[in-house]
Protein backbone atom coordinates (compact mmCIF):
# COMPACT_ATOMS: atom_id res chain seq x y z
CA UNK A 1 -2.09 12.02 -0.65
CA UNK A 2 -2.32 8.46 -2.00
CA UNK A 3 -1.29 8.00 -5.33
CA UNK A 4 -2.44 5.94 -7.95
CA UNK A 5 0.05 3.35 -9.48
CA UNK A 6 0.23 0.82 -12.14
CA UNK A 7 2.31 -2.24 -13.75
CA UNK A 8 4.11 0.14 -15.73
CA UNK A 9 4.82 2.61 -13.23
CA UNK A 10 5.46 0.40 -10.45
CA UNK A 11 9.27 -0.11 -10.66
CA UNK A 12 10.06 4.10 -11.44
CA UNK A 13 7.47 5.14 -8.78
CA UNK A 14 7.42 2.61 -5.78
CA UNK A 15 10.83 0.61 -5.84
CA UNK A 16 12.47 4.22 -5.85
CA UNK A 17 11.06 5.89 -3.22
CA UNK A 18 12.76 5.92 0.31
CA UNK A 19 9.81 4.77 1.81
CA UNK A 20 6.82 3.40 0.19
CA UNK A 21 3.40 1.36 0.78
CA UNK A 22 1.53 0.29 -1.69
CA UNK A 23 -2.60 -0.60 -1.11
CA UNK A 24 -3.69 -3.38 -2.93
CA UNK A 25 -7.34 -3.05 -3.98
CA UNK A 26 -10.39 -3.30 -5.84
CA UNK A 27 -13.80 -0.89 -6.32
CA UNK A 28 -16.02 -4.13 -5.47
CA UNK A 29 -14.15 -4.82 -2.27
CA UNK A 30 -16.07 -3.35 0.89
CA UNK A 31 -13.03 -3.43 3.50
CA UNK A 32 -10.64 -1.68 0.94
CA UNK A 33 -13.33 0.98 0.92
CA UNK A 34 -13.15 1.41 4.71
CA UNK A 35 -9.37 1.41 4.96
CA UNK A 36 -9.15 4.31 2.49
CA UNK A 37 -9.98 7.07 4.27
CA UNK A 38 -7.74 5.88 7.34
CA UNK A 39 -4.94 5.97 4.51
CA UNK A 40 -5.40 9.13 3.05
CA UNK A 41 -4.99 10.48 6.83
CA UNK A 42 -1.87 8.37 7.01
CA UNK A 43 -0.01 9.46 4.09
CA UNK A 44 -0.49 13.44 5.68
CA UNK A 45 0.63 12.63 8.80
CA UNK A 46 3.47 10.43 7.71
CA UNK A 47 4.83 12.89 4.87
CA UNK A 48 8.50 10.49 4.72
CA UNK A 49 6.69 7.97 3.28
CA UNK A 50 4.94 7.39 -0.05
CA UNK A 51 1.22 6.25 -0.48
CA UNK A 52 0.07 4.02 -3.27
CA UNK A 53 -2.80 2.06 -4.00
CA UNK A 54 -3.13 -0.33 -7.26
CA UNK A 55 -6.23 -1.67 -8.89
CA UNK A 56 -5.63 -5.16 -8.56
CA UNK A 57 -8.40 -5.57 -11.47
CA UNK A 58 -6.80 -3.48 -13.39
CA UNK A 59 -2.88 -4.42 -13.08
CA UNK A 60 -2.57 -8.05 -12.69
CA UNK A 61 1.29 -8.23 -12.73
CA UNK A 62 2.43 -7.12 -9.78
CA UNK A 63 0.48 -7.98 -7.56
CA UNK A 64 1.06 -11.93 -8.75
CA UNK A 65 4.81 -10.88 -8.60
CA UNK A 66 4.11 -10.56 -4.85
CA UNK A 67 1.99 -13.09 -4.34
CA UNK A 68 -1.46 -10.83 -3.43
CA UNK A 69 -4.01 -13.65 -2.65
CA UNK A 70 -6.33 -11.49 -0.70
CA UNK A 71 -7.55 -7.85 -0.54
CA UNK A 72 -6.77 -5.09 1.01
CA UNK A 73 -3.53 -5.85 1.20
CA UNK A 74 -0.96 -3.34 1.85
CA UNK A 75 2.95 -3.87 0.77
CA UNK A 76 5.64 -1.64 2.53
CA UNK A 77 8.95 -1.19 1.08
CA UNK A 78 12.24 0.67 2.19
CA UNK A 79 14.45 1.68 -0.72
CA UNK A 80 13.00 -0.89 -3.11
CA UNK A 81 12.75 -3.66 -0.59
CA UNK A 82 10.29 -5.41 0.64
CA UNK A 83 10.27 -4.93 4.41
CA UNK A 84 6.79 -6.08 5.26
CA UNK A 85 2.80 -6.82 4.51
CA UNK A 86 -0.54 -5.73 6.45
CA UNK A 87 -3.24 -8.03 5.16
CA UNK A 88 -6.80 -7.05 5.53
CA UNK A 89 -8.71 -3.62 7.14
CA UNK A 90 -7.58 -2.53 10.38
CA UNK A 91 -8.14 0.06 12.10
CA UNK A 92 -6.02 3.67 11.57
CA UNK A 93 -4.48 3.37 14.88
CA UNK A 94 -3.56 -0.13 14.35
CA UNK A 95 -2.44 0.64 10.30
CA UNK A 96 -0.09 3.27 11.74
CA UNK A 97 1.57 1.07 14.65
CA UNK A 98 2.66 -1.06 12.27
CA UNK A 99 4.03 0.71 10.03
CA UNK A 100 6.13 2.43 12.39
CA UNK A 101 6.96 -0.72 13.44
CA UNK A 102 8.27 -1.96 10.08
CA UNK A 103 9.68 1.32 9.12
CA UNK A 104 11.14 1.80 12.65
């Protein structure tokens, strides 16, 4: 299941979490539609890690905390750290190998 998260909840729910991604996003933006579904699959396959999305209309400090310049962007932290970024809408296959790569 992917969460929903916000400014306020950030630090509490993301930074302490083993693993955690968070997916940047908006309702107007057509590609963070499309990578949806592929994440909601994700976050039941990969049950060790945490899955987040955040309005980015909706919570503006964060995601200018971490520099978000363009949508869907997807940040992937280990233990409150920032281990690594997937910009843009790729395919499921694609979403996973990478974050098995990061979280390797």
């Amino acid at each position: 299941m992917v969460a929903e998260t916000n400014d306020s909840g950030f630090e509490q729910e993301v930074l302490k979490a083993d693993k955690a991604i968070v997916d940047f996003w908006a309702e107007w933006c057509g590609p963070c539609r499309m990578i949806g579904p592929s994440l909601e699959e994700l976050s039941n396959e990969m049950t060790t890690i945490k899955f987040f999305k955040m309005n980015v209309d909706q919570n503006q400090q964060t995601p200018a905390k971490y520099g978000i310049r363009s949508i869907p962007t997807l940040l992937l932290f280990a233990k409150g750290e920032l281990k690594g970024q997937i910009i843009g809408a790729l395919p499921k296959d694609s979403l996973k190998q990478k974050i098995e790569q990061v979280f390797a």
